[in-house]
N, C-alpha and C. Protein backbone atom coordinates (compact mmCIF):
# COMPACT_ATOMS: atom_id res chain seq x y z
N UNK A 1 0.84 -1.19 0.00
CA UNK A 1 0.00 0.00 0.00
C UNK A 1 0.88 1.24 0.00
N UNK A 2 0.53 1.96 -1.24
CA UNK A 2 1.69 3.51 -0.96
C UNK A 2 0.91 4.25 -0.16
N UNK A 3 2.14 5.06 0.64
CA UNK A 3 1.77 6.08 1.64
C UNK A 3 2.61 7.29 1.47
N UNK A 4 1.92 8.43 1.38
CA UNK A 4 3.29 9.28 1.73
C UNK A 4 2.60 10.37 3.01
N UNK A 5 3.28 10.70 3.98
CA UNK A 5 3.41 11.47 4.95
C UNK A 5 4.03 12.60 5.10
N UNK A 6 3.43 13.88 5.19
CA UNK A 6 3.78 15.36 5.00
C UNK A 6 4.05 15.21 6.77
N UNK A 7 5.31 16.57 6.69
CA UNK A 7 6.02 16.65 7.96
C UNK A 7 6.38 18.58 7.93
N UNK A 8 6.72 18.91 8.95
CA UNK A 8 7.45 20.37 8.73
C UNK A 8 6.48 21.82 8.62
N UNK A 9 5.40 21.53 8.50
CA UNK A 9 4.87 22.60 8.22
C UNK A 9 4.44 23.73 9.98
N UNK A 10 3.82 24.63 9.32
CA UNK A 10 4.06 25.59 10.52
C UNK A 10 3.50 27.17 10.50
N UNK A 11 3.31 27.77 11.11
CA UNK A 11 3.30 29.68 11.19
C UNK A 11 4.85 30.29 11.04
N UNK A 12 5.28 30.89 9.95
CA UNK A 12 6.32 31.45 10.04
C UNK A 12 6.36 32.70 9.34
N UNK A 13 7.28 33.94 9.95
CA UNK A 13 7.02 35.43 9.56
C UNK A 13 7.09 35.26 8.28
N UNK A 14 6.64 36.72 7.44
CA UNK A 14 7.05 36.72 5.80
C UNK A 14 8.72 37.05 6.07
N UNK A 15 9.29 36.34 5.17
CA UNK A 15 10.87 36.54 4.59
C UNK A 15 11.47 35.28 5.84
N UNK A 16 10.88 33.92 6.37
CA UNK A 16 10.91 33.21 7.02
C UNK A 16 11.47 32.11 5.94
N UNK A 17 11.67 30.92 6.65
CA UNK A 17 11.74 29.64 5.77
C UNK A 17 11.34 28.31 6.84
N UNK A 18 10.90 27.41 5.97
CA UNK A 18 10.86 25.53 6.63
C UNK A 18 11.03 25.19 5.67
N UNK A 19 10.73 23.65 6.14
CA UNK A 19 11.30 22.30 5.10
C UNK A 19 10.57 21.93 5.42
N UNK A 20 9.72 21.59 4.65
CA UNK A 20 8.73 20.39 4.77
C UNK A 20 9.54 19.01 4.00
N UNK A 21 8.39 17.97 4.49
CA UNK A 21 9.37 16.50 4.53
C UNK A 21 8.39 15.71 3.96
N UNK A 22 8.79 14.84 2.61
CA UNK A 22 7.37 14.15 2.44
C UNK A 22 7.98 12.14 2.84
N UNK A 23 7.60 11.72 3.30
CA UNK A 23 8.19 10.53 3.39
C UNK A 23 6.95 9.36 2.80
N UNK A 24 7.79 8.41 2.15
CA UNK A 24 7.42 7.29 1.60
C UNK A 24 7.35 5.93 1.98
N UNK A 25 6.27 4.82 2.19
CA UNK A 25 6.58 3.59 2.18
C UNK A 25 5.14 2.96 1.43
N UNK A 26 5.83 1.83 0.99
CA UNK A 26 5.05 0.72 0.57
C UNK A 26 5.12 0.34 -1.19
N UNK A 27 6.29 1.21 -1.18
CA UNK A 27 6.49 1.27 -2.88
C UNK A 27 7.98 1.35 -3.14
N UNK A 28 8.34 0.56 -4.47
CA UNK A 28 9.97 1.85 -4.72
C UNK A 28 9.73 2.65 -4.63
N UNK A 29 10.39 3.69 -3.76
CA UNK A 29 9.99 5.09 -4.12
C UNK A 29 11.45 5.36 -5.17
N UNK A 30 12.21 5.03 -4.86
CA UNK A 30 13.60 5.51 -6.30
C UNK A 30 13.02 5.65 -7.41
N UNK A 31 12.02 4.67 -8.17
CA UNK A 31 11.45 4.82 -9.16
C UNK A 31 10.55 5.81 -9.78
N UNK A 32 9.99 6.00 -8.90
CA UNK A 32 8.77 7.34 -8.66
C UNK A 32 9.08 8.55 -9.13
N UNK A 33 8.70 9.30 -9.18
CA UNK A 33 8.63 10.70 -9.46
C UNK A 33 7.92 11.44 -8.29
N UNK A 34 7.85 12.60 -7.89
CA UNK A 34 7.54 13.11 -6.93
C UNK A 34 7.14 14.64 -6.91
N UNK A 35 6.17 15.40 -6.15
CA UNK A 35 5.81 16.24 -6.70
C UNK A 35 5.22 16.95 -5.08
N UNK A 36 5.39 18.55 -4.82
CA UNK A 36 4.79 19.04 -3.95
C UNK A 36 3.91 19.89 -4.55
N UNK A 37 2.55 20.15 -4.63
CA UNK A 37 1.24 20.55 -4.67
C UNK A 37 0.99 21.60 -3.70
N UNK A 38 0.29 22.71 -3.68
CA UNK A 38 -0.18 23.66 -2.63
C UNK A 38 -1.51 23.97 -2.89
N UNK A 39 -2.65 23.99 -2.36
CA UNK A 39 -4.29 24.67 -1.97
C UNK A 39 -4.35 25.57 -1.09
N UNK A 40 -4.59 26.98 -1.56
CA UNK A 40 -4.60 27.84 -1.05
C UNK A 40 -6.24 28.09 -0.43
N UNK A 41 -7.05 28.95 0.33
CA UNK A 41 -8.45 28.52 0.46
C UNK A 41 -8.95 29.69 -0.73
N UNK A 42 -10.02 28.90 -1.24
CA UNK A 42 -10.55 29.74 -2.33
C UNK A 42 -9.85 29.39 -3.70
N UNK A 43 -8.87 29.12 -3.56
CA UNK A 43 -8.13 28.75 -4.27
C UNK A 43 -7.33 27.37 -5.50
N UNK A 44 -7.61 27.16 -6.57
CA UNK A 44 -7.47 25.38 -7.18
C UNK A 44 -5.57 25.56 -6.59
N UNK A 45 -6.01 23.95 -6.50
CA UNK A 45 -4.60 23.15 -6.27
C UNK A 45 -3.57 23.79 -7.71
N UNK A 46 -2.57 23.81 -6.86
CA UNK A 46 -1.40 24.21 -8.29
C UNK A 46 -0.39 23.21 -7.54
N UNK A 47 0.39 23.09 -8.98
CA UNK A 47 1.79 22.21 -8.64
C UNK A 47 2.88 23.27 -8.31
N UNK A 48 3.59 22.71 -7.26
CA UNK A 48 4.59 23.86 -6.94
C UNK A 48 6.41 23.50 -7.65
N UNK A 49 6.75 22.22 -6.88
CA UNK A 49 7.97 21.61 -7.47
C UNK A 49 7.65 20.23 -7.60
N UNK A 50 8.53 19.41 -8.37
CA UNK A 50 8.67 18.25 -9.03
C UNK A 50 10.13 17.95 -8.74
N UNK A 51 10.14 16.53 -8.53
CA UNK A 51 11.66 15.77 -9.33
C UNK A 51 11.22 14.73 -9.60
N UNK A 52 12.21 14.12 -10.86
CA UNK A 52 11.86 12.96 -11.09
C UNK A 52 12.83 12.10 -10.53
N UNK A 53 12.40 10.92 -11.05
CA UNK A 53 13.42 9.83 -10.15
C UNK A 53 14.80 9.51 -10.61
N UNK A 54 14.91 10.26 -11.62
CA UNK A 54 16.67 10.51 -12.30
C UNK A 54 17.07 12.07 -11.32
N UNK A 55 15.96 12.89 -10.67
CA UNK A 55 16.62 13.99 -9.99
C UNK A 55 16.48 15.31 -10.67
N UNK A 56 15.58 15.04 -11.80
CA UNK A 56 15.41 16.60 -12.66
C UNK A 56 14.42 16.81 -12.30
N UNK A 57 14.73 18.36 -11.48
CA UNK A 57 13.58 19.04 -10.97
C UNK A 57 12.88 20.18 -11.88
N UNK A 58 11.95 20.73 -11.03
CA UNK A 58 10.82 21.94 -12.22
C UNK A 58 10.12 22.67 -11.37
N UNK A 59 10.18 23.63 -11.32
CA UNK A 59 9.07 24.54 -10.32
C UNK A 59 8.43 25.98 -11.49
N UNK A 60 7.44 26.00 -9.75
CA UNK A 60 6.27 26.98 -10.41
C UNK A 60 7.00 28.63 -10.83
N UNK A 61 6.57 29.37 -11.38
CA UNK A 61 7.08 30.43 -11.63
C UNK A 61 7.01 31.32 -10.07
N UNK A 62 6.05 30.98 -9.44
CA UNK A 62 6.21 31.92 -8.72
C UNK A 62 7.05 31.50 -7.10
N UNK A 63 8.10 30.27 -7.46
CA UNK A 63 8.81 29.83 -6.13
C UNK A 63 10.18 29.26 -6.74
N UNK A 64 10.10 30.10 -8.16
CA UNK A 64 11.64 29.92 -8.52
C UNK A 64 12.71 30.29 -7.79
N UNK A 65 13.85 30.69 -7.30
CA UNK A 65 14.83 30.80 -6.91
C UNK A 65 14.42 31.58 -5.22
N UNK A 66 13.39 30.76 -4.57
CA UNK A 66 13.15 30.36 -3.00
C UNK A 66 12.75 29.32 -2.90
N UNK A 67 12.21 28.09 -3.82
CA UNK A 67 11.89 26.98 -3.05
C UNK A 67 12.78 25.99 -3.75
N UNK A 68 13.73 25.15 -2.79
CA UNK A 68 13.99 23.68 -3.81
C UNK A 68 13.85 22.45 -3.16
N UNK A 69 13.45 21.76 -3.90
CA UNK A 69 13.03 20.19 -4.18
C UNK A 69 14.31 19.38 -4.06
N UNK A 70 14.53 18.10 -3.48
CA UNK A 70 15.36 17.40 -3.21
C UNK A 70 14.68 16.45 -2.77
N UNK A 71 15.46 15.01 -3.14
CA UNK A 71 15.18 13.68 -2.53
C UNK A 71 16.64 12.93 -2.26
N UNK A 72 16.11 12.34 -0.81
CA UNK A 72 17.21 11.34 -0.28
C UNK A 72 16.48 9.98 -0.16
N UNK A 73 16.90 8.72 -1.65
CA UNK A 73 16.24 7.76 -1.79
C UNK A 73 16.58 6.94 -0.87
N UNK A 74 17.70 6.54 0.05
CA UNK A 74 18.03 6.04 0.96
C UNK A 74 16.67 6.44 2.19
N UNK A 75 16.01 7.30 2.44
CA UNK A 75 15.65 7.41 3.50
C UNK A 75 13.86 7.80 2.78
N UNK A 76 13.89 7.68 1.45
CA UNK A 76 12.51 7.36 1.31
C UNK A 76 11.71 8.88 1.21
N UNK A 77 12.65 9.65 1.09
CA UNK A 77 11.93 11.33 1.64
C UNK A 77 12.41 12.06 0.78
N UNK A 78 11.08 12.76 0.02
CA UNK A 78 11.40 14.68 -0.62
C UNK A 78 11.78 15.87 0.19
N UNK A 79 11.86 16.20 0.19
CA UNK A 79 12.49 17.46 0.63
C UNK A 79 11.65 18.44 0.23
N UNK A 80 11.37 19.90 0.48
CA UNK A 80 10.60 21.52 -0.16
C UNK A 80 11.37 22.19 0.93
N UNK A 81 12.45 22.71 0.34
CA UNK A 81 13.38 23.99 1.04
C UNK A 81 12.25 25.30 1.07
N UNK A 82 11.93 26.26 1.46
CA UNK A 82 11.27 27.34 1.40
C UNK A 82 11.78 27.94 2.32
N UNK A 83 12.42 29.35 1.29
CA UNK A 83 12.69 30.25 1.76
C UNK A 83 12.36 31.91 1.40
N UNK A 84 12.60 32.86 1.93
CA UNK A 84 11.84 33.89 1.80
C UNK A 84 10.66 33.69 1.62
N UNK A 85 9.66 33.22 2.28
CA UNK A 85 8.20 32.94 2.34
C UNK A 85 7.98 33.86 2.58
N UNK A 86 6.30 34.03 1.83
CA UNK A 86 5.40 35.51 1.53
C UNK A 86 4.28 35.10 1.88
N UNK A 87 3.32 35.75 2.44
CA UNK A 87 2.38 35.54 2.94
C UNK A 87 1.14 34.95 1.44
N UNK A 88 1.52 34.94 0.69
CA UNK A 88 1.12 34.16 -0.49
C UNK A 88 1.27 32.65 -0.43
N UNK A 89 2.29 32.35 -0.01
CA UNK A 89 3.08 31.09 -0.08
C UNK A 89 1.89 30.44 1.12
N UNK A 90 0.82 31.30 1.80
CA UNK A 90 0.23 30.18 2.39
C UNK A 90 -0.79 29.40 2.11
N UNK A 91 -0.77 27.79 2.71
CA UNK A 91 -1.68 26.85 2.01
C UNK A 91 -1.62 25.90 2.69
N UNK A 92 -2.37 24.86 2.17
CA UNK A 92 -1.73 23.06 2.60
C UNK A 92 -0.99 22.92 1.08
N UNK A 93 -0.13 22.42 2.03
CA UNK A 93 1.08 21.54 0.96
C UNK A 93 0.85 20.31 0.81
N UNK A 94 0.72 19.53 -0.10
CA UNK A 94 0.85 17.94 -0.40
C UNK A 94 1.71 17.62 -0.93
N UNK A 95 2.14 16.48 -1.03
CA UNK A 95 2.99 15.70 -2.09
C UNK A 95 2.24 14.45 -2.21
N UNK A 96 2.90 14.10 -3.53
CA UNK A 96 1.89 13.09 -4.67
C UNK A 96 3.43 12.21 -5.03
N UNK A 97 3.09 11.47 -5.70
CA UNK A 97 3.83 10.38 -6.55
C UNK A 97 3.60 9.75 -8.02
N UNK A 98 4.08 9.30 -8.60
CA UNK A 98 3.60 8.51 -9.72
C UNK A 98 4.69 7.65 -10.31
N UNK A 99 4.72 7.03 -11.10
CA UNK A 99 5.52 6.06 -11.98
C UNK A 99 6.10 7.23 -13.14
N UNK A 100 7.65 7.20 -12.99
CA UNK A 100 8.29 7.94 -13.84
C UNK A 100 7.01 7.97 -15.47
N UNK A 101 7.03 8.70 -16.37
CA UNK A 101 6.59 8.97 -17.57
C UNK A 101 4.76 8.89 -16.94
N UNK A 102 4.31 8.86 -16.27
CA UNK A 102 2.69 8.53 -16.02
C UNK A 102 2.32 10.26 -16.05
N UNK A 103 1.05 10.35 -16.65
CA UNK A 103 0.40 11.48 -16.80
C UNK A 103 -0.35 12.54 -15.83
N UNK A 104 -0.72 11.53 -14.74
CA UNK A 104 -1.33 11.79 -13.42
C UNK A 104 -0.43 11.45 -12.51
N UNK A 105 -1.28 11.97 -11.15
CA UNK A 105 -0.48 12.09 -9.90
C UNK A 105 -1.41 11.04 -9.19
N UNK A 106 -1.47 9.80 -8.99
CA UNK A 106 -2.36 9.04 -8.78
C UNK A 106 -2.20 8.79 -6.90
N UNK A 107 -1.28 9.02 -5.86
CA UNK A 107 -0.88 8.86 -5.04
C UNK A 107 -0.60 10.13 -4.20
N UNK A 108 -1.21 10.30 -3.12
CA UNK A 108 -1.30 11.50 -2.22
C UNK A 108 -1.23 11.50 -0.78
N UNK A 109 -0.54 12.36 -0.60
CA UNK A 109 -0.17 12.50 1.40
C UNK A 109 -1.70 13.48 1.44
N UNK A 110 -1.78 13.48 3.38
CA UNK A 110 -2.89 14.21 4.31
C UNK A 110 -2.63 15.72 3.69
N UNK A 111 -1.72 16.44 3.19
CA UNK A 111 -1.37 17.44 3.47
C UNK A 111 -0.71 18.36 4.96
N UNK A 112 -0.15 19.24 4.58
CA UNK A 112 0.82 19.97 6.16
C UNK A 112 0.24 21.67 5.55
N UNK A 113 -0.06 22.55 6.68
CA UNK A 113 -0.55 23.58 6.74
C UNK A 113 0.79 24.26 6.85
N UNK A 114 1.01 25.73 5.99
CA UNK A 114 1.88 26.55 5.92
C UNK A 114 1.10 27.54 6.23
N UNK A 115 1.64 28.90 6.96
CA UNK A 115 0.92 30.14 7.08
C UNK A 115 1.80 31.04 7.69
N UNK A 116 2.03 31.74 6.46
CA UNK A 116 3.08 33.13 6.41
C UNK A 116 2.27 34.33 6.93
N UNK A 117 2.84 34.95 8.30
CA UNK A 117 2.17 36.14 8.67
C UNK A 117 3.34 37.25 7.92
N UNK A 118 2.15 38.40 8.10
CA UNK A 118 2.60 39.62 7.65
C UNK A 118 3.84 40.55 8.14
């Protein structure tokens, strides 16, 4: 059974940072591809960063050069560096999974609450 489990999230000032943590079992995860998601309220789900399971990452335009994506396959876990957080940046965060080349995100964590004060 795949699982993934969101970790890290929190209240932190604007121009703040966390790491959220997505961890994996019940699957290769090496194989996988991996992906952090954000829902803002009012708001549709957007994809934020990606890596795939060769390690090529992709992010949203608007968390280019403050958020990065990393995985340590030894320990089953993504990584979402965030830094300089804006009170925009708040949401639930998820991470998803899929089979390298698959079209959908068929596999999903609870989500972790972020919330950037002013």
């Amino acid at each position: 059974q795949v699982q993934l489990v969101e970790s890290g999230g929190g209240l932190v000032q604007a121009g703040g940072s966390l790491r959220l943590s997505c961890t994996a079992s019940g699957f290769g995860f090496s194989i996988y591809d991996v992906a952090w998601h954000r829902q803002a309220p009012g708001k549709q789900r957007e994809l934020v960063a990606s890596i795939t399971r060769l390690g090529t990452t992709d992010y949203a335009d608007s968390v280019k050069g403050r958020f990065t994506i990393s995985r340590v396959n030894a320990k089953n876990t993504v990584y979402l560096q965030m830094n300089d957080l804006e009170p925009e940046d708040t949401a639930v965060y998820y991470c998803s999974s899929k089979v390298g080349g698959a079209s959908s995100w068929p596999y999903w964590g609870q989500g972790t609450q972020v919330t950037v004060s002013s």
